[in-house]
Protein backbone atom coordinates (compact mmCIF):
# COMPACT_ATOMS: atom_id res chain seq x y z
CA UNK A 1 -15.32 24.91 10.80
CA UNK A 2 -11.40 24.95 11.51
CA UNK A 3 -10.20 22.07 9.39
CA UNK A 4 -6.33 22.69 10.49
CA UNK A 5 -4.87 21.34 13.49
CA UNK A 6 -4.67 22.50 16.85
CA UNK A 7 -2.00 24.41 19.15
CA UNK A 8 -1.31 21.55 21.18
CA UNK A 9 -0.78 19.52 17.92
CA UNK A 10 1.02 21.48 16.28
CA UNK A 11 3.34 21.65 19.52
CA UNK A 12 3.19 17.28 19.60
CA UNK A 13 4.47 17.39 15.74
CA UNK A 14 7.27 19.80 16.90
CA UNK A 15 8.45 17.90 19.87
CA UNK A 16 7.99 14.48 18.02
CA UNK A 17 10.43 15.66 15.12
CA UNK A 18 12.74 17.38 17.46
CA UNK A 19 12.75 14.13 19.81
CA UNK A 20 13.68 11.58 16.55
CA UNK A 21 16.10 13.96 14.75
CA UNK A 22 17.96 13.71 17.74
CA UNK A 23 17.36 10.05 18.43
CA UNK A 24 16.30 8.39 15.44
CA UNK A 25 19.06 9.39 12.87
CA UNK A 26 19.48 6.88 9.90
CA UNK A 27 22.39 5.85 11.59
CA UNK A 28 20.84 4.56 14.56
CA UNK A 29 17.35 2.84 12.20
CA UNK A 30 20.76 1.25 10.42
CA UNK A 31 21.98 0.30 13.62
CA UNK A 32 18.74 -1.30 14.52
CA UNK A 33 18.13 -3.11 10.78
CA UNK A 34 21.17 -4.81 11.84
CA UNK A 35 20.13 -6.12 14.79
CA UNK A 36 18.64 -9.28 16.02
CA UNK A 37 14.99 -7.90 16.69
CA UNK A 38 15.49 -4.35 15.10
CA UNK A 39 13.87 -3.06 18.18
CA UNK A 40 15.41 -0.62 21.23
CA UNK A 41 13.89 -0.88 24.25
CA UNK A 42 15.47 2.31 25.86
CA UNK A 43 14.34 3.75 22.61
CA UNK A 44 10.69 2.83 22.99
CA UNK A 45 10.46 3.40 26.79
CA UNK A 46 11.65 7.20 26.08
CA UNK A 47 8.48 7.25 23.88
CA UNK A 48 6.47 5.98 26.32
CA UNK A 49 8.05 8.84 28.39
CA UNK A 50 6.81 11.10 25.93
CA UNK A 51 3.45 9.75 26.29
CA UNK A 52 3.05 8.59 22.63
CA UNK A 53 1.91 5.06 23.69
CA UNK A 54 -1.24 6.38 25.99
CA UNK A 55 -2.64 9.09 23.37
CA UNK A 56 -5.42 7.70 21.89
CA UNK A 57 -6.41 5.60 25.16
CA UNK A 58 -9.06 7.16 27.92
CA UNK A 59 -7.80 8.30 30.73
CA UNK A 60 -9.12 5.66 32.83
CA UNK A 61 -7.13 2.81 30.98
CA UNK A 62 -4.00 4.72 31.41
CA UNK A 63 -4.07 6.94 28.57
CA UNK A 64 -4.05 10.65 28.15
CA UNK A 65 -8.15 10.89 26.12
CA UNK A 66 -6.65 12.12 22.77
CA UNK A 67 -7.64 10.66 19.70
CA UNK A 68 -6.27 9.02 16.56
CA UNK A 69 -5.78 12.86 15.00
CA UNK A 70 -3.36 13.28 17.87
CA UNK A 71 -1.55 9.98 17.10
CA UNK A 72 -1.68 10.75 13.35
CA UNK A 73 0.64 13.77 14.06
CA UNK A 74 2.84 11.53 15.70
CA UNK A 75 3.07 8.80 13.26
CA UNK A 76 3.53 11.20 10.21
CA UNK A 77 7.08 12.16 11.90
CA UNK A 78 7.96 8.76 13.00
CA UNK A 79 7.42 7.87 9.00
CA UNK A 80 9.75 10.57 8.11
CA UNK A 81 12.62 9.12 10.03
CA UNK A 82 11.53 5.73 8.92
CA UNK A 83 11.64 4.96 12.68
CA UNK A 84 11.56 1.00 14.20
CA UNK A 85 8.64 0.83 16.46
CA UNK A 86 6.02 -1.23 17.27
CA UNK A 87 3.68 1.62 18.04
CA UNK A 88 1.60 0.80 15.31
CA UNK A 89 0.92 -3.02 15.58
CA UNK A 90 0.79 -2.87 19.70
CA UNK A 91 -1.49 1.05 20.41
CA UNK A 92 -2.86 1.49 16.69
CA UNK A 93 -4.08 -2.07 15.90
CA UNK A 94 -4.28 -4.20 18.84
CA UNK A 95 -5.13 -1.72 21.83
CA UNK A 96 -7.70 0.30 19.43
CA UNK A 97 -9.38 -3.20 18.58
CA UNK A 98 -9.49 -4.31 22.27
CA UNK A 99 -10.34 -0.75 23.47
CA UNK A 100 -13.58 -0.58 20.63
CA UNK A 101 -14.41 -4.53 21.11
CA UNK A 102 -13.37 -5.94 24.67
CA UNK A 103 -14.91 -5.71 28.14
CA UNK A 104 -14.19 -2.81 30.23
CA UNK A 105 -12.54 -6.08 31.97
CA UNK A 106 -10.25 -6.95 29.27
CA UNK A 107 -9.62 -3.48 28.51
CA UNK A 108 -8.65 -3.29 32.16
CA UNK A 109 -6.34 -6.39 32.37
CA UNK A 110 -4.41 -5.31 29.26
CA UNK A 111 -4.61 -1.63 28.03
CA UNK A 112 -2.62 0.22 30.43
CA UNK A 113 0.22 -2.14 29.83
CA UNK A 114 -0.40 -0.65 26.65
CA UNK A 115 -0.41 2.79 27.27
CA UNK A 116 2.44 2.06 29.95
CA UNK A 117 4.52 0.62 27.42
CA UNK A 118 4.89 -2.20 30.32
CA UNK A 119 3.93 -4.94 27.30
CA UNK A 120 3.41 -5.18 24.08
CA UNK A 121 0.80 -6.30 21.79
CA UNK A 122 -0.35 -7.55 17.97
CA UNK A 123 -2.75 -9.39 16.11
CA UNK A 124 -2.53 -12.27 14.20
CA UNK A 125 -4.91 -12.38 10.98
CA UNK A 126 -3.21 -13.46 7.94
CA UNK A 127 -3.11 -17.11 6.62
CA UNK A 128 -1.43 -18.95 3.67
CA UNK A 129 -4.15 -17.63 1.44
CA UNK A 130 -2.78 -14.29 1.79
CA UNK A 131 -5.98 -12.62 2.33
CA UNK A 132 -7.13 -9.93 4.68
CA UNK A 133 -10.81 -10.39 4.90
CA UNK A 134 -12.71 -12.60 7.19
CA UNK A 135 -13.12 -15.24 4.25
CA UNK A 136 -9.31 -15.53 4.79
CA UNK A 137 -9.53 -16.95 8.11
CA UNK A 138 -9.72 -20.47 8.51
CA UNK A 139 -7.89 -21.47 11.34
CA UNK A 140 -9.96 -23.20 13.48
CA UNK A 141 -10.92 -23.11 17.02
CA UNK A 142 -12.76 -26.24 19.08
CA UNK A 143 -14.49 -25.76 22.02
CA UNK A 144 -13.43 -27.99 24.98
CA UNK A 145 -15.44 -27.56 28.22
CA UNK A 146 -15.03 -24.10 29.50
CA UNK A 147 -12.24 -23.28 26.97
CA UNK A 148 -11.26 -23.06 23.39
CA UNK A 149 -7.68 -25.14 21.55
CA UNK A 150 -6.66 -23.24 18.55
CA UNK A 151 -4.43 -25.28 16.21
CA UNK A 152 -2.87 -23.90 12.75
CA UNK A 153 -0.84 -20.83 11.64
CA UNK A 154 -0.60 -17.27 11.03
CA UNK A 155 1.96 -15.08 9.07
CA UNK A 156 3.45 -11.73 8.81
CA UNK A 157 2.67 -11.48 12.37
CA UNK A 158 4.29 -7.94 13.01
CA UNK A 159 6.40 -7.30 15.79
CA UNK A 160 5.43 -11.14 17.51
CA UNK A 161 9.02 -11.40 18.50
CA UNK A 162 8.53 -8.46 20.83
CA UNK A 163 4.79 -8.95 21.88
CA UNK A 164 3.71 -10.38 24.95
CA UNK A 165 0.38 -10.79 23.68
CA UNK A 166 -1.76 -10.81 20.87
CA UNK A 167 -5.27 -10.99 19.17
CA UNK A 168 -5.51 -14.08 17.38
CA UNK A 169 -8.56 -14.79 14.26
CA UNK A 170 -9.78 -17.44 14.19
CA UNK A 171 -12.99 -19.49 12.89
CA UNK A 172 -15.22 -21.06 15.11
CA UNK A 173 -18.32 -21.13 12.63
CA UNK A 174 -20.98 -20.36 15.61
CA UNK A 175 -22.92 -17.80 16.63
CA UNK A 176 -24.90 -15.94 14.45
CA UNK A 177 -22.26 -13.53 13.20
CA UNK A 178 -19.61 -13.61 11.02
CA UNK A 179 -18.05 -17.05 12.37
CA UNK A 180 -14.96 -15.36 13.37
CA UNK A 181 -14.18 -15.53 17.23
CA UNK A 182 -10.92 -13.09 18.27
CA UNK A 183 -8.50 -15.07 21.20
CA UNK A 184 -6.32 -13.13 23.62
CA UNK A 185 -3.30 -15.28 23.45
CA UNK A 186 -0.35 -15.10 25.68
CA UNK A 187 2.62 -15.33 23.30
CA UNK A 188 4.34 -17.24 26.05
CA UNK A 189 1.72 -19.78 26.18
CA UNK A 190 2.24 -23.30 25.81
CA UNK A 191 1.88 -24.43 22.20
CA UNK A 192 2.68 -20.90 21.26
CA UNK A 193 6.02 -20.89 18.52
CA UNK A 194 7.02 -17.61 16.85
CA UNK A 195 9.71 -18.16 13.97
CA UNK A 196 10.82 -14.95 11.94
CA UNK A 197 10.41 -14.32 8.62
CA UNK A 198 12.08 -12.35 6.05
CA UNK A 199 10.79 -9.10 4.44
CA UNK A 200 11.87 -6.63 2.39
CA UNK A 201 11.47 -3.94 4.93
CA UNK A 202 14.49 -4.87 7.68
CA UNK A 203 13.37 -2.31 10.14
CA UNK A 204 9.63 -3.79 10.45
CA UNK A 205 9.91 -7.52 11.40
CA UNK A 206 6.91 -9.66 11.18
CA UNK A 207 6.62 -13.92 12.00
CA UNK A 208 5.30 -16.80 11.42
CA UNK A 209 3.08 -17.69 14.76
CA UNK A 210 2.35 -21.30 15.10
CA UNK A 211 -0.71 -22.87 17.75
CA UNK A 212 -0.47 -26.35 18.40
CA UNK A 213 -2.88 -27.36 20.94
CA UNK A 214 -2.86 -23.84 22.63
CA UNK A 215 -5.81 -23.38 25.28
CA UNK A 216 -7.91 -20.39 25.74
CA UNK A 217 -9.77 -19.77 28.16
CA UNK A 218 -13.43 -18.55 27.47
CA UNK A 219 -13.47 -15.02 28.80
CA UNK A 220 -10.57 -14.05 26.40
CA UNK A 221 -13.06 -14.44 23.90
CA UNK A 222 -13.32 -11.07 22.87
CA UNK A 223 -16.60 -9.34 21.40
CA UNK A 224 -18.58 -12.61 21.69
CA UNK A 225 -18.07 -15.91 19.85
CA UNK A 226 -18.55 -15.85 16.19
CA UNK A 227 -18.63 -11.72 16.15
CA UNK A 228 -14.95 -11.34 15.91
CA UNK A 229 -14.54 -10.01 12.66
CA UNK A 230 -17.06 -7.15 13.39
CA UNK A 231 -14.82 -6.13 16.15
CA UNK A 232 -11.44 -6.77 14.50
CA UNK A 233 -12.63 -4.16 11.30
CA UNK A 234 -12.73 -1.50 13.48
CA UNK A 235 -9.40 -1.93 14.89
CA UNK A 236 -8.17 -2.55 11.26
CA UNK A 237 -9.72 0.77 10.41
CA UNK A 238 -7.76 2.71 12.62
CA UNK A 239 -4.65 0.61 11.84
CA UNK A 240 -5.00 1.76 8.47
CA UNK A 241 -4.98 5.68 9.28
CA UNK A 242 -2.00 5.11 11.03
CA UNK A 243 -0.01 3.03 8.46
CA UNK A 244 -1.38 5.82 6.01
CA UNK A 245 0.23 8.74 8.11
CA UNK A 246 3.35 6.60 8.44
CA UNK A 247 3.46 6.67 4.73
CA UNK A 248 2.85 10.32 4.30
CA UNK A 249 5.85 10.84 6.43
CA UNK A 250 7.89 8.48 4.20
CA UNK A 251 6.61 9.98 0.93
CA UNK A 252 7.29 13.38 2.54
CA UNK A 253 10.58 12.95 3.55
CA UNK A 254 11.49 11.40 -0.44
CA UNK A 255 9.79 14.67 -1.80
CA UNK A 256 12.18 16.82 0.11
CA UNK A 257 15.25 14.95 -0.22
CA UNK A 258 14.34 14.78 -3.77
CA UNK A 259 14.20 18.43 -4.11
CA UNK A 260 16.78 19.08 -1.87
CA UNK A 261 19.35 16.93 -4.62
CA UNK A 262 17.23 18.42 -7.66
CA UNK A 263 18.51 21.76 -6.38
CA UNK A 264 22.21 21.39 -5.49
CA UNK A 265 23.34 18.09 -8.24
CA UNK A 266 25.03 19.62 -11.60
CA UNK A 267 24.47 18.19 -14.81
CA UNK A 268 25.85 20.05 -17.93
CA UNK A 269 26.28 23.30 -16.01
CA UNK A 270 23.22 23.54 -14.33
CA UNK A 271 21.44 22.17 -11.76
CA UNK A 272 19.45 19.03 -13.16
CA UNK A 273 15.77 20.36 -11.07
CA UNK A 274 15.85 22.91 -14.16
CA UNK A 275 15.31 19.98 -16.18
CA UNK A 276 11.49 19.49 -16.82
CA UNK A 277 12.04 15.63 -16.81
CA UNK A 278 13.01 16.39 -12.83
CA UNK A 279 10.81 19.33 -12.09
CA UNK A 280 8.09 17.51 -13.22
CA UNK A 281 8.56 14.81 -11.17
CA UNK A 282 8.95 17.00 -8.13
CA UNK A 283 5.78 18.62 -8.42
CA UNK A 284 3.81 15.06 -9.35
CA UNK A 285 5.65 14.05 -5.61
CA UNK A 286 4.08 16.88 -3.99
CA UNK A 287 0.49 16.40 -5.39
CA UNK A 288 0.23 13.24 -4.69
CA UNK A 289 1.98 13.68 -0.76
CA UNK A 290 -0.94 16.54 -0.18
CA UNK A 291 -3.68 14.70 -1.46
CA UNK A 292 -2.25 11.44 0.41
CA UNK A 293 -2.39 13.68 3.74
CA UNK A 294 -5.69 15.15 3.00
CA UNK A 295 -7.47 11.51 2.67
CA UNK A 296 -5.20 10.50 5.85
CA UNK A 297 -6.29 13.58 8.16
CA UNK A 298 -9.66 12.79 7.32
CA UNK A 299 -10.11 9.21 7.84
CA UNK A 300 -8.34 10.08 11.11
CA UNK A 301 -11.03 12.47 12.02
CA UNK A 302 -13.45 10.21 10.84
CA UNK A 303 -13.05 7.22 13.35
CA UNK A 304 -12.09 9.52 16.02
CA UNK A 305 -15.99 10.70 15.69
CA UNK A 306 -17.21 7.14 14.76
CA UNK A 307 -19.01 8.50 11.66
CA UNK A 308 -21.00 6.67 8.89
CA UNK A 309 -18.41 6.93 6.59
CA UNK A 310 -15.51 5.86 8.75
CA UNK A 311 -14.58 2.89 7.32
CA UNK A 312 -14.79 4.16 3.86
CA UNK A 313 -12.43 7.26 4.31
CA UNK A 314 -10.13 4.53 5.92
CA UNK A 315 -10.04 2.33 2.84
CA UNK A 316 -9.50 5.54 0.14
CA UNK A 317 -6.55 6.89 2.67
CA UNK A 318 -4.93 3.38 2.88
CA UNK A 319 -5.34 2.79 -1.27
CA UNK A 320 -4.54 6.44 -1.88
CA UNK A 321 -1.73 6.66 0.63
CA UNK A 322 -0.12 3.27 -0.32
CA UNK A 323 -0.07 4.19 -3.69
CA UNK A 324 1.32 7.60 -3.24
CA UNK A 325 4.09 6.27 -1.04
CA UNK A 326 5.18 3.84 -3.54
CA UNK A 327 5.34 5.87 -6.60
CA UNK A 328 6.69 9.37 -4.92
CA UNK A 329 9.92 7.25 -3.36
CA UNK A 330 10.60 5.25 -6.47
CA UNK A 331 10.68 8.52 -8.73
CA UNK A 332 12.66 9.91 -5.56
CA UNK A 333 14.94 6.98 -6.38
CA UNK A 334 15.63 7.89 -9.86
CA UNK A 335 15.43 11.88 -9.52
CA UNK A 336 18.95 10.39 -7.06
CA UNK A 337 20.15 8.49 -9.79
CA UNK A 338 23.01 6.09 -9.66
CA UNK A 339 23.61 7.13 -6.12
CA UNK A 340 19.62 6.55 -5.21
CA UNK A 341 20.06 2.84 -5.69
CA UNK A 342 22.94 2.38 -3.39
CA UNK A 343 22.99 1.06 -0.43
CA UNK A 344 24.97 3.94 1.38
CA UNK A 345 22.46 6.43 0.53
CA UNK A 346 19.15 6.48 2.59
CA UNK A 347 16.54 6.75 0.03
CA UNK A 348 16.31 2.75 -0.07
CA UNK A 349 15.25 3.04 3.45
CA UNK A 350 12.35 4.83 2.53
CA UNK A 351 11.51 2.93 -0.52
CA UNK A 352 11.26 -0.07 1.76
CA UNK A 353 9.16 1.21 4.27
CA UNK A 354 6.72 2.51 1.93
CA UNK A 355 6.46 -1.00 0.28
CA UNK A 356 5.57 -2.23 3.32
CA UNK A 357 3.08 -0.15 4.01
CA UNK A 358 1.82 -0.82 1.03
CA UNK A 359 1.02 -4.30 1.62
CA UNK A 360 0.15 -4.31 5.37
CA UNK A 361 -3.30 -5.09 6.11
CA UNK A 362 -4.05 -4.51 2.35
CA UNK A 363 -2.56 -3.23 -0.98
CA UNK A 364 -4.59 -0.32 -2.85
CA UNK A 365 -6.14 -2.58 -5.12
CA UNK A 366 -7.98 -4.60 -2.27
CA UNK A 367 -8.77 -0.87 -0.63
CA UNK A 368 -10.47 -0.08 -3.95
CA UNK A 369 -12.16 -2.75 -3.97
CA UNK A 370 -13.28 -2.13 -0.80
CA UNK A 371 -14.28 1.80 -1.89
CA UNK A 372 -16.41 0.17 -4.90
CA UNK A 373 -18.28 -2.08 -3.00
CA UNK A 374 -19.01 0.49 -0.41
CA UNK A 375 -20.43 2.85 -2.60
CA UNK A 376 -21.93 0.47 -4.72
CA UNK A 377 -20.25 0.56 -7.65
């Protein structure tokens, strides 16, 4: 069994870190962080060009039949050049969970915009109880005739500014699932109200999305009413190999900047990666970025092929990942020193991303948690 990847991916990592040294300095992500929406459009459509957005789609919804492996590749670079896009919120979370839990209708009506990069979608999940499990959905939804009225509020809603739709959680407490029914909701619907919020991570932007009175109507239910949450997990899943490559990239990137410094920055005559304190450090960063990318490459392969232990390989590459991310750029940060914690250099850029990676759709300790109770432990 060949466990390494292809030709052709090996040529798509190539052309995806040629394409963002060239485009996605950290002058331009600085640019961007500055910016009202920290989002280029002319950026995003030369991605689409590139045919990022349609990889893990079938062909007949636009995309080009790849797979999440192929999209991994992808999303390892565009964490190295801590890149803003909303590739992972709109093709990686919402188009996976509407491609694995709609109706070839709905995945008609709204994946090639997708894979077009003609719209943008997210999903809206989290509450004020701050949890990412389908206990933490409360918001309710009424039935009324033909249609449902969803009234309450969601946060950390990422990239809601830019999406034209999303999938919305909410509880509906019938049908004999899990009680969770998942909305297709226009973001330009009436009753719809987006208001930013503030992060640590300025190049991912996430909202507060607010529902007052907002009518659905009944075939936007998607994956039956009350069975949302069965449908949403296996979105999440996939969503979590792609934040995990995103953070391999960023913990990558730290390792080699780190070493890059350790090599050329003189302290007392020498040059301080000499030092055990640093070199020691160094090789803890590249452990823990090789076993982050083994756990990610698997879980990738793992949903691709819709096996057993999919969503358990997702969880250990999210907590494992997450972890790695944070620890490998905060040591990167000191290995820097002074310089490392200003805001001219670029490691905080990294730092940030990887802390919010860390927290999206789950820290490590929830993943963990997750691991133990699917091994029964």
């Amino acid at each position: 069994m060949d466990f390494g990847f292809s030709e052709e991916q090996e040529l798509l990592r190539s052309q995806a870190r040629d394409f963002l040294d060239r485009q996605v300095p950290t002058r331009v992500v600085r640019e961007l962080m500055a910016s009202e929406s920290a989002h280029d459009p002319a950026l995003y459509s030369r991605m689409v060009d590139l045919g990022w957005t349609a990889i893990p789609f079938p062909e007949q919804y636009g995309g080009l039949g790849l797979g999440m492996v192929d999209l991994t590749v992808v999303l390892e670079e565009m964490g190295r050049h801590v890149a803003p896009s909303p590739l992972i919120s709109s093709v990686a979370l919402a188009g996976m969970t509407l491609l694995h839990g709609g109706s070839d209708e709905q995945r008609q009506t709204w994946l090639p915009g997708v894979a077009s990069g003609e719209s943008i979608g997210t999903v809206a999940l989290v509450e004020a109880g701050g949890r990412w499990d389908a206990h933490g959905v409360q918001m309710p939804a009424r039935r009324s005739g033909d249609s449902w009225v969803l009234n309450g509020e969601k946060l950390y809603v990422a990239d809601a500014h830019l999406a034209d739709w999303m999938l919305v959680a909410a509880r509906t407490g019938a049908g004999d699932g899990d009680g969770v029914t998942l909305f297709v909701v226009d973001t330009a619907a009436p009753g719809v109200s987006v208001r930013p919020l503030q992060i640590m991570d300025q190049t991912r932007r996430v909202a507060a999305v607010s529902f007052d009175d907002v009518t659905v109507a009944a075939d936007r239910v998607v994956g039956g009413e009350g069975r949302g949450w069965s449908v949403l997990r296996r979105g999440i899943d996939r969503a979590l190999v792609a934040i995990s490559a995103e953070l391999c990239g960023v913990a990558q990137r730290a390792m080699e900047m780190s070493v890059e410094y350790a090599k050329t920055r003189q302290q007392f005559g020498r040059p301080i990666g000499s030092y055990q304190a640093v070199s020691h450090k160094c090789a803890d960063m590249l452990v823990a970025v090789e076993s982050a990318k083994s756990l990610t490459y698997y879980a990738a392969w793992a949903v691709d092929n819709d096996v057993p232990e999919a969503p358990l390989a997702a969880a250990m590459a999210k907590a494992f990942a997450s972890d790695a991310a944070r620890k490998v750029t905060g040591d990167a940060v000191q290995v820097h020193g002074g310089i490392g914690f200003t805001w001219e250099h670029d490691m905080h850029l990294y730092f940030k991303r990887a802390k919010w990676g860390e927290t999206t759709l789950g820290d490590a300790v929830f993943h963990r948690e997750r691991v133990a109770q699917a091994l029964e432990l």
